[in-house]
N, C-alpha and C. Protein backbone atom coordinates (compact mmCIF):
# COMPACT_ATOMS: atom_id res chain seq x y z
N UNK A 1 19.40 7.28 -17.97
CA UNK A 1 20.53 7.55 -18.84
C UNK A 1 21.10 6.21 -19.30
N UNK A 2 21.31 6.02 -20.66
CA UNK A 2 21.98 4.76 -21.48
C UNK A 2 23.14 4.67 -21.82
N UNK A 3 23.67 4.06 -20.65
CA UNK A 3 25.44 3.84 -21.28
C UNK A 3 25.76 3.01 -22.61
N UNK A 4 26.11 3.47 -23.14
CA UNK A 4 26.28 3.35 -24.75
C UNK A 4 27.87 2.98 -24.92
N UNK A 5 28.81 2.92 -25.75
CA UNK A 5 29.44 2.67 -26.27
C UNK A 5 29.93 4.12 -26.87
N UNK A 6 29.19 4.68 -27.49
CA UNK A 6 29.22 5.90 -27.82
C UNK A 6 29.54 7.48 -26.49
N UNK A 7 28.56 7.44 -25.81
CA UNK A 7 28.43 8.11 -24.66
C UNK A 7 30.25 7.88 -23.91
N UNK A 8 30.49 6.46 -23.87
CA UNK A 8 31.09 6.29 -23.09
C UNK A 8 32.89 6.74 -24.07
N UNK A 9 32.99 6.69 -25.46
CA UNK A 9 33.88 7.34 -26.16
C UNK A 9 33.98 8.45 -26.15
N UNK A 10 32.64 9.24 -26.00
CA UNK A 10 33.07 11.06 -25.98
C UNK A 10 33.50 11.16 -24.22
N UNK A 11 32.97 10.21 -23.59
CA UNK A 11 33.34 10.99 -22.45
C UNK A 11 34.74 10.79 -21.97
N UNK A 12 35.31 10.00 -22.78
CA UNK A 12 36.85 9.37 -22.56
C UNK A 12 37.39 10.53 -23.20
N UNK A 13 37.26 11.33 -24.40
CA UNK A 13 37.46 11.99 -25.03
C UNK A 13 37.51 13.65 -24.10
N UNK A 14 36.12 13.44 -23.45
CA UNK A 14 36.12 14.96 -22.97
C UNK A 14 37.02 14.81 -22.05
N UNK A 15 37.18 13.75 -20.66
CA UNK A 15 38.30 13.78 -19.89
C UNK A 15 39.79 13.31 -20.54
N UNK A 16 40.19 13.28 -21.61
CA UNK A 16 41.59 13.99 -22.17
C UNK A 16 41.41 14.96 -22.33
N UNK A 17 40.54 15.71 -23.08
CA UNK A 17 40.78 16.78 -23.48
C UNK A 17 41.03 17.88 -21.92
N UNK A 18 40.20 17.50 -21.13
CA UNK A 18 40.19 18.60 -19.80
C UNK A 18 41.71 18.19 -19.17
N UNK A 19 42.08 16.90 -19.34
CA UNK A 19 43.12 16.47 -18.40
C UNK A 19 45.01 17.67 -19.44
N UNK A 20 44.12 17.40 -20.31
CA UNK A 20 45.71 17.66 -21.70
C UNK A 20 45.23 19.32 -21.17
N UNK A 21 44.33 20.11 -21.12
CA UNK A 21 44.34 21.22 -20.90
C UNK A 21 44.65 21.82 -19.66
N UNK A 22 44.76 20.85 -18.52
CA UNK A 22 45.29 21.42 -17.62
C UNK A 22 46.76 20.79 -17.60
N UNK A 23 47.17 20.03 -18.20
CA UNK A 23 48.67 19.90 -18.53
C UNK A 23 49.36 21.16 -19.27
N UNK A 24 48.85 21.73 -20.38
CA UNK A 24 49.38 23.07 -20.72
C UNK A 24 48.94 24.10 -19.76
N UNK A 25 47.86 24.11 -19.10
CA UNK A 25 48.06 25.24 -17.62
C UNK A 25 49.11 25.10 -17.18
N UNK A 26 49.32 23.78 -16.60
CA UNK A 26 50.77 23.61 -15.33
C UNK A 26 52.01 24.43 -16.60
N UNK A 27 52.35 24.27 -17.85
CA UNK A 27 53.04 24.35 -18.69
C UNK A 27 53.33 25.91 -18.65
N UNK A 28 52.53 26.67 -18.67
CA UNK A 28 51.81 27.84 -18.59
C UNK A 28 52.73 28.08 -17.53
N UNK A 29 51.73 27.93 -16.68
CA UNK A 29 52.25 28.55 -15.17
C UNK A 29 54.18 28.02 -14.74
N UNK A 30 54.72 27.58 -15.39
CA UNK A 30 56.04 26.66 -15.52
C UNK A 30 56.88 28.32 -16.38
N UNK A 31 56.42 28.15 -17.06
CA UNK A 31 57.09 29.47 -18.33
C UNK A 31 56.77 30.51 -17.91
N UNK A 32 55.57 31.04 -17.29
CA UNK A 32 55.47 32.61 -16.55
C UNK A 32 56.84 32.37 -15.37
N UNK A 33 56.91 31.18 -14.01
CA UNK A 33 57.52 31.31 -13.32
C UNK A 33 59.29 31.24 -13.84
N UNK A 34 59.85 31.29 -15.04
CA UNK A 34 61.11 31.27 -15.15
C UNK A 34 61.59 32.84 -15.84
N UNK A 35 60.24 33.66 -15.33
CA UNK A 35 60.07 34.85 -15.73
C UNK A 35 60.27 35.87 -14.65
N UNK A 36 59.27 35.07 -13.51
CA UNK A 36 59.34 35.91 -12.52
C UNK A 36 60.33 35.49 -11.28
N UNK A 37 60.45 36.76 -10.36
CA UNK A 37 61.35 36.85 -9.44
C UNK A 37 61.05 35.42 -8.34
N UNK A 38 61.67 34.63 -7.81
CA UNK A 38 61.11 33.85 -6.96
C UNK A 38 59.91 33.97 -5.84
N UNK A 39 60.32 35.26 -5.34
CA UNK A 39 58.75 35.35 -4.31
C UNK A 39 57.46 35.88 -4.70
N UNK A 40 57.74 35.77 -6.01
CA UNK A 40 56.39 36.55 -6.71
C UNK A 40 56.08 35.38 -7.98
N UNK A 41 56.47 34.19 -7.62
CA UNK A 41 56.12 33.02 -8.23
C UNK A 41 54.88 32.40 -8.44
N UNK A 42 54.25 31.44 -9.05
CA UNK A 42 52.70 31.15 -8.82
C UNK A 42 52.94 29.82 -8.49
N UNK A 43 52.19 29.93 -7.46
CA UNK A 43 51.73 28.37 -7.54
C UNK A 43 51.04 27.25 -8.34
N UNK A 44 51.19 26.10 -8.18
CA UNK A 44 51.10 25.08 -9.26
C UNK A 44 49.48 24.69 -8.73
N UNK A 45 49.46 24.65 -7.39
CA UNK A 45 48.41 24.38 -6.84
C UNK A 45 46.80 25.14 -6.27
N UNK A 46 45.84 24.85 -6.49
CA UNK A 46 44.48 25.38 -5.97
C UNK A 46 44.05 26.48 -7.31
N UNK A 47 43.80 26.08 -8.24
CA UNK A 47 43.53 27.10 -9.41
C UNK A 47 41.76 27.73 -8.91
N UNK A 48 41.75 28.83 -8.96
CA UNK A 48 40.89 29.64 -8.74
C UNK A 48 40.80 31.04 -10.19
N UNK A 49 39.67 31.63 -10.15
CA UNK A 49 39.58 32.31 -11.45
C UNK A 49 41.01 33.25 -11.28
N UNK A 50 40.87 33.87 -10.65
CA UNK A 50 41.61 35.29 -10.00
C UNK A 50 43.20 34.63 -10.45
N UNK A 51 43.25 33.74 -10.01
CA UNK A 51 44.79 32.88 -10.09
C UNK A 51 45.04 32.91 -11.85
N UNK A 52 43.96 32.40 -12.05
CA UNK A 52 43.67 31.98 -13.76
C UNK A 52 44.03 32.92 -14.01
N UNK A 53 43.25 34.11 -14.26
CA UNK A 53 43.15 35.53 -14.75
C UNK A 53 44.91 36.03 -14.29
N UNK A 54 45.81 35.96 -13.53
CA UNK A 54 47.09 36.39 -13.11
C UNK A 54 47.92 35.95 -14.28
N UNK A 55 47.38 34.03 -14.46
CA UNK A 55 48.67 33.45 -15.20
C UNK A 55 48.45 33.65 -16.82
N UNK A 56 47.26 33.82 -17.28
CA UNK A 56 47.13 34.61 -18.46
C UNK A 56 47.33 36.29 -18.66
N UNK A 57 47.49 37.01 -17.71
CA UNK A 57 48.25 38.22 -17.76
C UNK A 57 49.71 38.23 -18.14
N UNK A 58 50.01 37.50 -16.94
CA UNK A 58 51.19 36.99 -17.08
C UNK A 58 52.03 36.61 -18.49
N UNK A 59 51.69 35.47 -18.77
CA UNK A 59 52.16 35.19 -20.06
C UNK A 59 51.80 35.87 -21.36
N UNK A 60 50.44 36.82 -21.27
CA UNK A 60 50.61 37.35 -22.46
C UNK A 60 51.66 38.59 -22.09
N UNK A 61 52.44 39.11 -20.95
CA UNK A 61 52.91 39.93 -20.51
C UNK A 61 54.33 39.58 -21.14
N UNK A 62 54.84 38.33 -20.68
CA UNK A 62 56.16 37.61 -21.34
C UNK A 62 56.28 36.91 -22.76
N UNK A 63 55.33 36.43 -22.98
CA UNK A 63 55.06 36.32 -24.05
C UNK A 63 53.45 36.39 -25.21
N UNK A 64 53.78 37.48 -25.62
CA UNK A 64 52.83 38.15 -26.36
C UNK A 64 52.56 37.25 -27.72
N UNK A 65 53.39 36.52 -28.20
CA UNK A 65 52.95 35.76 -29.13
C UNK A 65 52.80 33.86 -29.08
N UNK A 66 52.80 33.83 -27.96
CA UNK A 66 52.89 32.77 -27.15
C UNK A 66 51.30 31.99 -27.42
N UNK A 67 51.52 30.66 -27.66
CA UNK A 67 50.04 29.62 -27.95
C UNK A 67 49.83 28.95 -26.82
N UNK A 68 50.75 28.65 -26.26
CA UNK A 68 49.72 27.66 -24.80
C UNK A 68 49.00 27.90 -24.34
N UNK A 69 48.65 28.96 -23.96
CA UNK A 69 47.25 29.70 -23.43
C UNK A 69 45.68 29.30 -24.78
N UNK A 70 46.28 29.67 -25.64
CA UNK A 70 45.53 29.42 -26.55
C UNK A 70 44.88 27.92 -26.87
N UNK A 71 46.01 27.01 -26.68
CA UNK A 71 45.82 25.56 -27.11
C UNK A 71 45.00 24.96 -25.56
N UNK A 72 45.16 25.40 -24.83
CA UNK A 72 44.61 25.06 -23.27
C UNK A 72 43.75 25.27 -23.18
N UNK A 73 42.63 26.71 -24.02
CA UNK A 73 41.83 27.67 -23.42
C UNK A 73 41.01 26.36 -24.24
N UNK A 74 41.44 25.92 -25.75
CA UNK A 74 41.06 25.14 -26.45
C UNK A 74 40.57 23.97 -26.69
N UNK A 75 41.57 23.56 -25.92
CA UNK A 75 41.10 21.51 -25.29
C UNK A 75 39.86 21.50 -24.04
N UNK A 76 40.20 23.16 -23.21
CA UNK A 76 39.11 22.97 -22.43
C UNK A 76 37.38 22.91 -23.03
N UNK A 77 37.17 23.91 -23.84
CA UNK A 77 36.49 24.25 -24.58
C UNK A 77 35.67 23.01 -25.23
N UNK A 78 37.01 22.12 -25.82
CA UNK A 78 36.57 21.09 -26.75
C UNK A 78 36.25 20.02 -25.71
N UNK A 79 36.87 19.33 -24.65
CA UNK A 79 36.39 18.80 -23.27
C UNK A 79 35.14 18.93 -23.13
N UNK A 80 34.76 20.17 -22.61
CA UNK A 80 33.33 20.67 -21.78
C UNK A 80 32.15 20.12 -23.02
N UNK A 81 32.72 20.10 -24.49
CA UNK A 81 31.86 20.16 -25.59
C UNK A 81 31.52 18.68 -25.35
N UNK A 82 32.78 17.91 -25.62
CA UNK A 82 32.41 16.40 -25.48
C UNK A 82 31.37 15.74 -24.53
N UNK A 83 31.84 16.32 -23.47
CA UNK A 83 30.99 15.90 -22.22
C UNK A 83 29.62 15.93 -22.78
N UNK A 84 29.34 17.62 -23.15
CA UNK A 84 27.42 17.89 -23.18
C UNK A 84 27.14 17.02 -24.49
N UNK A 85 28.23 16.86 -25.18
CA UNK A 85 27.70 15.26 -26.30
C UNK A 85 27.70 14.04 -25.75
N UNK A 86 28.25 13.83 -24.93
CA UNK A 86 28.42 11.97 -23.87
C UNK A 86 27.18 12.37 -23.18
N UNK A 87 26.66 13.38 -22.50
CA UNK A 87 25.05 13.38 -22.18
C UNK A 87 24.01 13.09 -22.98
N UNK A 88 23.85 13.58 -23.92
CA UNK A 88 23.09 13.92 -24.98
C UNK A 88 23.08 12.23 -25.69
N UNK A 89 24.27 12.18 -25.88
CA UNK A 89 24.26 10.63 -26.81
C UNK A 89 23.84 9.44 -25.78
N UNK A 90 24.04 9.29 -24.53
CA UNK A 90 23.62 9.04 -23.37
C UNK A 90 22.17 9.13 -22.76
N UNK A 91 21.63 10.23 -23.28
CA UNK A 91 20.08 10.37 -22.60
C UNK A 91 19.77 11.15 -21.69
N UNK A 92 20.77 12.07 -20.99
CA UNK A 92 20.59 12.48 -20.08
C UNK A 92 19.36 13.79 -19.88
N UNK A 93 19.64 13.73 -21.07
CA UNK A 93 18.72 15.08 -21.23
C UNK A 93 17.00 14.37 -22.02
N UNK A 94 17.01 13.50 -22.07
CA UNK A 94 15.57 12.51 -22.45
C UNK A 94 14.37 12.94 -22.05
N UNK A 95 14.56 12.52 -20.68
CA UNK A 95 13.47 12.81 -19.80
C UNK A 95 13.51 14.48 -18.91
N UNK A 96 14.02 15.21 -19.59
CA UNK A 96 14.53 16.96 -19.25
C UNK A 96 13.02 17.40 -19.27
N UNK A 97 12.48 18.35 -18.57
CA UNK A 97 10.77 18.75 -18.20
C UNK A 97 11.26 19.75 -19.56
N UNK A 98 10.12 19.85 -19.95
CA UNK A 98 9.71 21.14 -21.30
C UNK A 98 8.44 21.48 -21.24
N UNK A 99 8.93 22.47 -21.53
CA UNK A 99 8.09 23.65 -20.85
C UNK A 99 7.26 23.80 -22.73
């Protein structure tokens, strides 16, 4: 794999984008909890799907026309994208067996 200049811009790129998307999670999970009762609060910590899947119920529950979910689901999306381009522009996939 060839560290590039290039490689090494998307991948700066994909870790904002993952880091800014879990900043609107915490954001997320911040605005469901000034919703709910205190002992039925979420935690900020250990994200798991099931958890995931609660705090997007959640907020489309409180707010139905609400974008953070949306802009989060988004940066992740665009993140994960960057990355498989910082491979790719990188080499990682060069020497990949083909069939």
């Amino acid at each position: 794999m060839e560290l590039n200049s290039a490689s090494i811009v998307l991948g700066g790129l994909a870790v904002s984008c993952l880091v800014m998307s879990g900043y609107f999670l915490c954001i997320e999970i911040g605005e469901v909890n000034r919703k709910l009762p205190e002992d039925q609060q979420i935690s900020y910590f250990w994200m798991y799907s099931e958890k995931f899947a609660r705090v997007k119920q959640e907020y489309k529950h409180f707010y139905p026309h609400g974008r953070i979910h949306l802009i989060g689901r988004l940066l992740g999306i665009t993140g994960f994208i960057f990355f498989i381009l910082a491979a790719v522009v990188g080499g990682f996939f060069k020497h990949w067996p083909s069939h």
